[in-house]
Every structure is written in structure tokens, then in C-alpha cells.
N, C-alpha and C. Protein backbone atom coordinates (compact mmCIF):
# COMPACT_ATOMS: atom_id res chain seq x y z
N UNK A 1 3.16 -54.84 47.04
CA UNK A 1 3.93 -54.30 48.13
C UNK A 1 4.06 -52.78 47.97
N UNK A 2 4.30 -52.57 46.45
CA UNK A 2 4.42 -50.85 46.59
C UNK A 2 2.68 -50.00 46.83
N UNK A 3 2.05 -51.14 46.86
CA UNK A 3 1.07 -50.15 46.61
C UNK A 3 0.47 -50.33 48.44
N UNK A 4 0.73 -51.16 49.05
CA UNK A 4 0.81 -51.14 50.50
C UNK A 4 1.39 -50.00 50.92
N UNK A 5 2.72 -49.76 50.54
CA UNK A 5 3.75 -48.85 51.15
C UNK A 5 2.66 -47.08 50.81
N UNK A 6 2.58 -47.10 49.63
CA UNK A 6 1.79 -45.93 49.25
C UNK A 6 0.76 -45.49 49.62
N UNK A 7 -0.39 -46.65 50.02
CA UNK A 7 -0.88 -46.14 50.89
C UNK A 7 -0.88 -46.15 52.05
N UNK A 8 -0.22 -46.85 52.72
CA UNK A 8 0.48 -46.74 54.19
C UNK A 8 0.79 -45.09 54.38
N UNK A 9 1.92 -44.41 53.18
CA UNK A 9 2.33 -43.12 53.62
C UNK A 9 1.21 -42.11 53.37
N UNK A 10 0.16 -42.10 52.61
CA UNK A 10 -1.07 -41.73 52.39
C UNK A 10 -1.88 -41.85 53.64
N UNK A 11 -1.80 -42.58 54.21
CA UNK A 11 -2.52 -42.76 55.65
C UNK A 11 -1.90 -41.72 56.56
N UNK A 12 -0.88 -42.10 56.74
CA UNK A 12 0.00 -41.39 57.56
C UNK A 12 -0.05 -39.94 56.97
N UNK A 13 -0.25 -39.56 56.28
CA UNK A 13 0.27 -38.01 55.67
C UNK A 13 -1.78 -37.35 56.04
N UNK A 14 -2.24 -38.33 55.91
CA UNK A 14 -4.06 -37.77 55.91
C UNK A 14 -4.17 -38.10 57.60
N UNK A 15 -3.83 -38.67 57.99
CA UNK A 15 -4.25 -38.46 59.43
C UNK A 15 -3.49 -38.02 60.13
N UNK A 16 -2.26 -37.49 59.95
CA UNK A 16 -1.53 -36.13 60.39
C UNK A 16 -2.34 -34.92 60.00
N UNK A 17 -2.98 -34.84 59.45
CA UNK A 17 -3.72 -33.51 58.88
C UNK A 17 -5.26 -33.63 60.13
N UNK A 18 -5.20 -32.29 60.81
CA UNK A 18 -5.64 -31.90 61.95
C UNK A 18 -5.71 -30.39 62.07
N UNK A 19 -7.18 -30.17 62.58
CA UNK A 19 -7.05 -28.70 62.58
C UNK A 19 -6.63 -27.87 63.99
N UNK A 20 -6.09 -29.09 64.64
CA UNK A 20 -5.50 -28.79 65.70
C UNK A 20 -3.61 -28.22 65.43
N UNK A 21 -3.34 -29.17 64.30
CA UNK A 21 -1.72 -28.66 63.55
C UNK A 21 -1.85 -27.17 63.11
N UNK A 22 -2.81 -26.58 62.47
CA UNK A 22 -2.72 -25.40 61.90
C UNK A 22 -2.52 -24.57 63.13
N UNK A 23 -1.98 -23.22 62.50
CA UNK A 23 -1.88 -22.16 63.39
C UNK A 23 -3.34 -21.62 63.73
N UNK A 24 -4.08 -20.43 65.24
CA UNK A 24 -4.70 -20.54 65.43
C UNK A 24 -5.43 -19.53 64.70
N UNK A 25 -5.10 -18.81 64.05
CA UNK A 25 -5.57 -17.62 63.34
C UNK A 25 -6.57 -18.63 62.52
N UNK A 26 -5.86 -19.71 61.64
CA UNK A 26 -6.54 -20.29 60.66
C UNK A 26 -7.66 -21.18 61.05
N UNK A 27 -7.57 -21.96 62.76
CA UNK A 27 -8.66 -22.43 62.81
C UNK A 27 -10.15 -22.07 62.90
N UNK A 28 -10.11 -20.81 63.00
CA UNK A 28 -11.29 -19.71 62.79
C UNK A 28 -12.10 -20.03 62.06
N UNK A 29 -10.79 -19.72 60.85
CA UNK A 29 -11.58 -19.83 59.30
C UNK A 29 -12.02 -20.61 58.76
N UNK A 30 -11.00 -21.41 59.02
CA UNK A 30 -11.60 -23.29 58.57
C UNK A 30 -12.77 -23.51 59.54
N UNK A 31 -13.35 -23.41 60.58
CA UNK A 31 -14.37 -23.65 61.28
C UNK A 31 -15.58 -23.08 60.75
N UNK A 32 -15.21 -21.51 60.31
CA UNK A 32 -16.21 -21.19 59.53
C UNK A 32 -16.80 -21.00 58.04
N UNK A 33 -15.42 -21.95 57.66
CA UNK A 33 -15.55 -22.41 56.05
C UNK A 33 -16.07 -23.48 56.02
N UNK A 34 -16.06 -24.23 57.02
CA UNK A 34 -16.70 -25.38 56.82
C UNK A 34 -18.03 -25.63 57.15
N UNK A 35 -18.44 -24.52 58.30
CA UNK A 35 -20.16 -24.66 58.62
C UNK A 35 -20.79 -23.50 57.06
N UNK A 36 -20.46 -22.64 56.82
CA UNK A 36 -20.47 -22.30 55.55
C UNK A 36 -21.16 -23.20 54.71
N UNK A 37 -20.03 -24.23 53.99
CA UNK A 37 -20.10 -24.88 53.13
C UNK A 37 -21.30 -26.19 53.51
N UNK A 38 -21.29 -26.04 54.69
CA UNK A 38 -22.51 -26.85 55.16
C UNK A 38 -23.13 -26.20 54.73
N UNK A 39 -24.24 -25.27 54.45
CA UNK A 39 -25.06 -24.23 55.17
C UNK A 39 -25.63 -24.32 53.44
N UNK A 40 -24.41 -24.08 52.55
CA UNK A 40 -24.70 -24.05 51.08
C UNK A 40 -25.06 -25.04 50.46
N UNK A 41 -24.25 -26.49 50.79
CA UNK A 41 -24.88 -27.83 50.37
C UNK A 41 -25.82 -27.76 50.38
N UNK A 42 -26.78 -27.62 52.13
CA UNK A 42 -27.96 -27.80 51.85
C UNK A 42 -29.05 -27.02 51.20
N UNK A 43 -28.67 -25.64 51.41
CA UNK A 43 -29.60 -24.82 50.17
C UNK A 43 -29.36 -25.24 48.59
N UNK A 44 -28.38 -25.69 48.17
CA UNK A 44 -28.01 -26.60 46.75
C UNK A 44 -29.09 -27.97 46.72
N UNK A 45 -28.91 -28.33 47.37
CA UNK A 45 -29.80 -29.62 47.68
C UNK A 45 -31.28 -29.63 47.97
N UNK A 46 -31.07 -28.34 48.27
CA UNK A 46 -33.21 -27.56 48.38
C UNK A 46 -33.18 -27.16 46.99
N UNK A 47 -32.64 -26.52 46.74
CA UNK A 47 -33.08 -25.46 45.35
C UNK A 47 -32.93 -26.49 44.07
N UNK A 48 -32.08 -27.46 44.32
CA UNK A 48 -32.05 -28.50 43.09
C UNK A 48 -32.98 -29.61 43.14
N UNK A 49 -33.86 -29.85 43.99
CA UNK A 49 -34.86 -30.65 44.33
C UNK A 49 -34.48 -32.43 44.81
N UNK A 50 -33.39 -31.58 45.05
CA UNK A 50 -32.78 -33.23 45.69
C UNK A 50 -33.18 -33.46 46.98
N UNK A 51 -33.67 -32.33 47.76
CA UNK A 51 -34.13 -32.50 49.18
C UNK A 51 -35.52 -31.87 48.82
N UNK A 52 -36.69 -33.33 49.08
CA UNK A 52 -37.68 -32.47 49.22
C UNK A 52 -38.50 -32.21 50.68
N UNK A 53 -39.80 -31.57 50.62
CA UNK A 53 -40.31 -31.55 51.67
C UNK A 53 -40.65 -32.58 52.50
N UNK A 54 -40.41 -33.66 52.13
CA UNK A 54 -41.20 -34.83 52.88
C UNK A 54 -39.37 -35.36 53.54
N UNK A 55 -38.76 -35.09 53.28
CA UNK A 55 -37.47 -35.30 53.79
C UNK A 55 -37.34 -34.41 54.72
N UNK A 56 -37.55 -33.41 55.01
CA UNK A 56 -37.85 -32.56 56.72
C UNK A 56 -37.70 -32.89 57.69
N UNK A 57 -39.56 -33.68 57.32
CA UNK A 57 -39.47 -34.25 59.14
C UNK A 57 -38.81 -35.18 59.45
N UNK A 58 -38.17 -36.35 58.74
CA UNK A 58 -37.77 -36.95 59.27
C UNK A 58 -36.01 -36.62 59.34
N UNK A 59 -35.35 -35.45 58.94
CA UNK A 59 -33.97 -34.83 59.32
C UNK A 59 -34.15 -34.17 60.66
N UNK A 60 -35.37 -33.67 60.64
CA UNK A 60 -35.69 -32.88 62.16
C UNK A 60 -35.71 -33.61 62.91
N UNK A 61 -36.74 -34.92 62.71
CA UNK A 61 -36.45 -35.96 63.89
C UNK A 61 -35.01 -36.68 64.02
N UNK A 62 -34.52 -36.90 63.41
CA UNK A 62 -33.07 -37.67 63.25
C UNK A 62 -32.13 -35.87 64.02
N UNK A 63 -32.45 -34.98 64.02
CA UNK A 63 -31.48 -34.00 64.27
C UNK A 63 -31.63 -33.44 65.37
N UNK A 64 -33.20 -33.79 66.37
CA UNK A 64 -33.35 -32.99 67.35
C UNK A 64 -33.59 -33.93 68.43
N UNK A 65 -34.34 -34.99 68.33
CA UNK A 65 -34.70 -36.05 68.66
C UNK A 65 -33.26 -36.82 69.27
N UNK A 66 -32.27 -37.57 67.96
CA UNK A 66 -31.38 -38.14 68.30
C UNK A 66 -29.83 -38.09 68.43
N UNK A 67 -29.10 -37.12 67.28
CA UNK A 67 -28.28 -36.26 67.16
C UNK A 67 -27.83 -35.24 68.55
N UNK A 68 -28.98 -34.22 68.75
CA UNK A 68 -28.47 -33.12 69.42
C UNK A 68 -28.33 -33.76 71.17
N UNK A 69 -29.29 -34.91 71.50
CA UNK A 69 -29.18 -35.33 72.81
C UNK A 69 -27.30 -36.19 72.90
N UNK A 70 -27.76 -36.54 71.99
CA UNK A 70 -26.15 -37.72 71.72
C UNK A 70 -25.04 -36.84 71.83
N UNK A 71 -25.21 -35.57 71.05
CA UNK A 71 -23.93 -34.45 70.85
C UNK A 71 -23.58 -33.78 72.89
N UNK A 72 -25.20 -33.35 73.14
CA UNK A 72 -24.91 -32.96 74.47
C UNK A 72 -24.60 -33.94 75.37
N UNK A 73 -25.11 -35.15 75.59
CA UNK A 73 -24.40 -36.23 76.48
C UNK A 73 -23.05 -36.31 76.25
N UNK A 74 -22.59 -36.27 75.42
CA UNK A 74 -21.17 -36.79 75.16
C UNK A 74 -20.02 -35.53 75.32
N UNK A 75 -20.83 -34.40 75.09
CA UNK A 75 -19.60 -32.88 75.22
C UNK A 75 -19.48 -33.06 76.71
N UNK A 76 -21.16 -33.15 77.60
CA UNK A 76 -21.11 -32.79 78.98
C UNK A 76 -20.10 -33.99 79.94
N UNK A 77 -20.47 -35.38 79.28
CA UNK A 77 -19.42 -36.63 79.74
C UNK A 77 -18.19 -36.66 80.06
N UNK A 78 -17.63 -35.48 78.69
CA UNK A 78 -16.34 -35.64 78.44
C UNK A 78 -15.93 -34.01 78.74
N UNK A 79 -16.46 -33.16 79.38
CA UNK A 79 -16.15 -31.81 80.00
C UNK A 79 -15.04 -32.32 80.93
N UNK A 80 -14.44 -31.22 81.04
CA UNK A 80 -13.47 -31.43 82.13
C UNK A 80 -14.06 -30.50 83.32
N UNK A 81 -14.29 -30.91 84.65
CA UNK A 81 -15.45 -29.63 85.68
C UNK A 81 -14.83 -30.00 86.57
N UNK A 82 -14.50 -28.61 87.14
CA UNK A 82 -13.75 -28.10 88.20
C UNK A 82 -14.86 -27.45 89.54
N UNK A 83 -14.53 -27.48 90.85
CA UNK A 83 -15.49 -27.14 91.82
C UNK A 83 -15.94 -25.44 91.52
N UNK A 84 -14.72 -25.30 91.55
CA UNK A 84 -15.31 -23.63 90.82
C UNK A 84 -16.60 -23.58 89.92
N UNK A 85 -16.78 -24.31 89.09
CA UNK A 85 -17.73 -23.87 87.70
C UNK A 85 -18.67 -25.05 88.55
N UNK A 86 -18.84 -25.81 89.38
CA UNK A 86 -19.72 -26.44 89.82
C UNK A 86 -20.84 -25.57 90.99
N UNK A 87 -19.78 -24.94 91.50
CA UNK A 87 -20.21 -24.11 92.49
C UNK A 87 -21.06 -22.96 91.72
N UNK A 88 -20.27 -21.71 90.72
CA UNK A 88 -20.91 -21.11 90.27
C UNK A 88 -22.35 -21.68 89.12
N UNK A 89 -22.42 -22.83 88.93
CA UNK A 89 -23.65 -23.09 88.25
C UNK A 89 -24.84 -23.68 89.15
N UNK A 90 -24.56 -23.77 90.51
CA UNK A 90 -25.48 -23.94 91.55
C UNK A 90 -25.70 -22.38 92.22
N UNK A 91 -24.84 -21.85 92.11
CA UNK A 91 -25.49 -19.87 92.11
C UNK A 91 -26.38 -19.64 91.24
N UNK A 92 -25.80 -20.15 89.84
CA UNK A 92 -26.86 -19.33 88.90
C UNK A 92 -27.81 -20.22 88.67
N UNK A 93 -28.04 -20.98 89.23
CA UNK A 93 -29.75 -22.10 88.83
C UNK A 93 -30.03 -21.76 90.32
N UNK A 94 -29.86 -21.11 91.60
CA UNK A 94 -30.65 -20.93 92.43
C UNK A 94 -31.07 -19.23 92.13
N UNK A 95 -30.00 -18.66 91.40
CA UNK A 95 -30.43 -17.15 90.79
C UNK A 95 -32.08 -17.59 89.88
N UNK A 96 -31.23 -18.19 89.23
CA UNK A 96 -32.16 -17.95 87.65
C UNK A 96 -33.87 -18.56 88.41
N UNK A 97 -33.77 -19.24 89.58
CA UNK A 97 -34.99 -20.04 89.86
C UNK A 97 -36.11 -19.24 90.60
N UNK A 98 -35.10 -17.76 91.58
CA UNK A 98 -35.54 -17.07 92.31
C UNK A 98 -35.55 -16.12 91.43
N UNK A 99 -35.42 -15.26 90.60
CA UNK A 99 -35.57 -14.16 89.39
C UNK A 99 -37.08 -15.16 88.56
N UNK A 100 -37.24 -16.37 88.42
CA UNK A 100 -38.04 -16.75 87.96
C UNK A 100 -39.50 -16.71 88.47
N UNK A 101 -39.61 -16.79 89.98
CA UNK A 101 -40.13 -17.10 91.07
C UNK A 101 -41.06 -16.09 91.50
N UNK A 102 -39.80 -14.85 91.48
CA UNK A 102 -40.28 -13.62 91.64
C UNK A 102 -41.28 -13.16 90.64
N UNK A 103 -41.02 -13.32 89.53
CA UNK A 103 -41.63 -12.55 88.18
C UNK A 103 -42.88 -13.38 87.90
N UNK A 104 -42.67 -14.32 88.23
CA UNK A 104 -44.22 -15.26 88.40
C UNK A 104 -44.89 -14.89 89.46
N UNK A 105 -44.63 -14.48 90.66
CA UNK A 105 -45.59 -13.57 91.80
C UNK A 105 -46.38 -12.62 91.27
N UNK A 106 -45.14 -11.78 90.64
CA UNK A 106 -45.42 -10.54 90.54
C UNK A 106 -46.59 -9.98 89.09
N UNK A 107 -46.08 -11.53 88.31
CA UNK A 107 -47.34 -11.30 87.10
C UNK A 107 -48.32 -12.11 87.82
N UNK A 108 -48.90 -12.49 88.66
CA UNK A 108 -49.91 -13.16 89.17
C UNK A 108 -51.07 -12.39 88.84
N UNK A 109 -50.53 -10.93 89.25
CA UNK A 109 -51.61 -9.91 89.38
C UNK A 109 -52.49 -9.20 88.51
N UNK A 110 -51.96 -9.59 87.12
CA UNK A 110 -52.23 -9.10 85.86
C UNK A 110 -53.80 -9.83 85.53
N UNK A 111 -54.60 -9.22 85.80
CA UNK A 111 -55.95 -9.61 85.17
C UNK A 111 -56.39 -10.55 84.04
N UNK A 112 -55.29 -10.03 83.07
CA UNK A 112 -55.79 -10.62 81.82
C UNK A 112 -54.64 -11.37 81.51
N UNK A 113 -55.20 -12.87 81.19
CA UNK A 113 -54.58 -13.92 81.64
C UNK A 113 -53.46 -14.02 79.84
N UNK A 114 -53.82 -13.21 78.96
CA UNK A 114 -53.34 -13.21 77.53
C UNK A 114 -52.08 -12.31 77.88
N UNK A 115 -52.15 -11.49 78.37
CA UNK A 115 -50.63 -10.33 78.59
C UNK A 115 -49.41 -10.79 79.91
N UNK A 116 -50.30 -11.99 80.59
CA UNK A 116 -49.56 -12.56 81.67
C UNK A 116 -47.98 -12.61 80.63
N UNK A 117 -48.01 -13.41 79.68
CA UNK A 117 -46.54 -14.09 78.92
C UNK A 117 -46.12 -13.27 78.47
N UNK A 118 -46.16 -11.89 78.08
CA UNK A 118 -45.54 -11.00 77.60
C UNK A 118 -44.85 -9.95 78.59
N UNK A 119 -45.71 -10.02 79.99
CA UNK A 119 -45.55 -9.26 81.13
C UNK A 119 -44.37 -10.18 81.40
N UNK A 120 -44.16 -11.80 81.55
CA UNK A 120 -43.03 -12.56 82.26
C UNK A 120 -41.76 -12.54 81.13
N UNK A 121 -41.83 -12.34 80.26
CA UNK A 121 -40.71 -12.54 79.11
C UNK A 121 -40.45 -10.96 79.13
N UNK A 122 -40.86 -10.09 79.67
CA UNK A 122 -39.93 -8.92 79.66
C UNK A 122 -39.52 -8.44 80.50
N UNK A 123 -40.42 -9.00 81.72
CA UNK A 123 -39.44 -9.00 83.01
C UNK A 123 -38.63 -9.41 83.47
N UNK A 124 -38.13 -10.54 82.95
CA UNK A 124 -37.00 -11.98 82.98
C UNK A 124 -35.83 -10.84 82.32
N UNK A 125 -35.75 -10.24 81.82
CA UNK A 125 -34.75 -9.48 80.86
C UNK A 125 -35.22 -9.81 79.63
N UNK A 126 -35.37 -11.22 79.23
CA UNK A 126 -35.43 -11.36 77.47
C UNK A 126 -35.94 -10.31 76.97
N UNK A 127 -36.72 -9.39 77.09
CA UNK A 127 -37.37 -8.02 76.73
C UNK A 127 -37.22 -7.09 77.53
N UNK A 128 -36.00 -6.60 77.86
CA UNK A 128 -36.52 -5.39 79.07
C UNK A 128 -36.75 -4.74 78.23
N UNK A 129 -36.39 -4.04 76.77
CA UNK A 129 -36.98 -2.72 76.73
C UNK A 129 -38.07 -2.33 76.85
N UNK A 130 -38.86 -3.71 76.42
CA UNK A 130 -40.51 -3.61 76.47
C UNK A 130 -40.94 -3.74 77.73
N UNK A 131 -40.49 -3.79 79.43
CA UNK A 131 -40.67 -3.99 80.55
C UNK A 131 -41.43 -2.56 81.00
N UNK A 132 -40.75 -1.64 80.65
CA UNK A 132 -41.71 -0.56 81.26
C UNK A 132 -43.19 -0.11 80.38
N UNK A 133 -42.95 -0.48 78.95
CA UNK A 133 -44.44 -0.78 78.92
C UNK A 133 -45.67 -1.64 79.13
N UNK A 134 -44.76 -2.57 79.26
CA UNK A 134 -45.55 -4.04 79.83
C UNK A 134 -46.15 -3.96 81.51
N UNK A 135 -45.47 -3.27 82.20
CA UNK A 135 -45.73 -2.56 83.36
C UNK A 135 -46.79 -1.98 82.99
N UNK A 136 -46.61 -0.44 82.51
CA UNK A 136 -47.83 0.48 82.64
C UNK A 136 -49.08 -0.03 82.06
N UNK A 137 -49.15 -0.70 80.70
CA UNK A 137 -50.37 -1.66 80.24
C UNK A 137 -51.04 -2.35 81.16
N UNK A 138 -50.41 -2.92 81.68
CA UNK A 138 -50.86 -3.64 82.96
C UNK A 138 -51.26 -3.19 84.60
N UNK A 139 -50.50 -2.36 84.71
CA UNK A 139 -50.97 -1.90 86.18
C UNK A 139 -51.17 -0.51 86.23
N UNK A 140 -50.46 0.50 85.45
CA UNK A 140 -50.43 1.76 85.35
C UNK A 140 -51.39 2.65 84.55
């Protein structure tokens, strides 16, 4: 019986513990003490030869494959979405489709079919600085 009771209040005292209880300054830290300490396990676990190479592919497949779809179904499920943010993400996927659209016209013209992808990735923004040389290489 006492050892029911003990861990009964052991239960209770560990699942009151939430990093939602702490103040918010601290959940920062703990968020990033803890991907941290992720981050080190696994270089501990490389460098000590407890993880070898043949263990890779199949963490990559288990992590990209089944993990990251499961993580995004379930954040997007359980979003809370308001018409506002519905509305503005049908602006920016008819933006992002026509900025896409355009820059695919406009590299049509590029002769050489190897500088086409470098001409569209710096016109998109992902590269503007390189946009005005990617321009003159090409047409100038």
C-alpha cells in the first residue's frame, strides 16, 4: 500500500512537470537544450561507432518517408485556421504561381538549356544578387 501511495504521488508530481508550467523566458532554453542535446547524442553515437553507416538509410527512410509526413498531417489536422490565414494563403499560392509563371516565360528565351536553372533560381528571389548577372550572361 505504501508503495502504491508513493508512486501514485510520483506520478502526480512527474506529470505535473510541463514545459508549459515554466515561465516563458525558460521555455526557450529548454527547447533549445533539448534539440542540443539531441544533436550531441547523435554525434556521440557516430563518433563511438554505435551508429554505423548502414544504419543511415534506413533512419532517413524511417525520418523522411514516415515520421516527417505523420508530424505534418497531424500539426496541419490539429491547426487552428481562421478565414483570414485561409484567404491570405490563396493570395500567396496564386502570387507564388504567377511570379513562377512569369520567370518560366521569361527564361524560355535563354538558348542554352544548362543556364536556364540558374537564370530561374535567381529570378524567383532565391538568388537575386546573382539576377543581374544571370541576366547579362544570358541576354546582355
Amino acid at each position: 500500500v505504501c508503495f502504491v501511495a508513493v508512486r501514485s504521488t510520483m506520478a502526480d508530481s512527474i506529470s505535473g512537470l510541463s514545459i508549459e508550467t515554466l515561465p516563458e523566458e525558460l521555455q526557450v532554453h529548454v527547447d533549445f537544450v533539448s534539440n542540443a542535446a539531441i544533436v550531441l547524442f547523435g554525434y556521440l553515437m557516430r563518433s563511438t561507432g554505435f551508429l554505423r553507416e548502414e544504419h543511415i538509410a534506413g533512419m532517413r527512410l524511417l525520418t523522411f518517408s514516415i515520421c516527417l509526413p505523420i508530424l505534418i498531417f497531424t500539426t496541419l489536422w490539429t491547426a487552428q485556421l481562421e478565414a483570414d490565414i485561409l484567404t491570405l494563403a490563396l493570395v500567396s499560392a496564386v502570387m507564388h504561381v504567377g511570379i513562377l509563371t512569369l520567370t518560366y516565360a521569361s527564361c524560355a528565351a535563354v538558348k542554352n538549356p544548362g543556364k536556364r536553372g540558374y537564370l530561374t533560381m535567381s529570378c524567383q528571389g532565391l538568388g537575386m544578387a546573382y539576377c543581374y548577372g544571370a541576366v547579362m550572361d544570358n541576354f546582355g
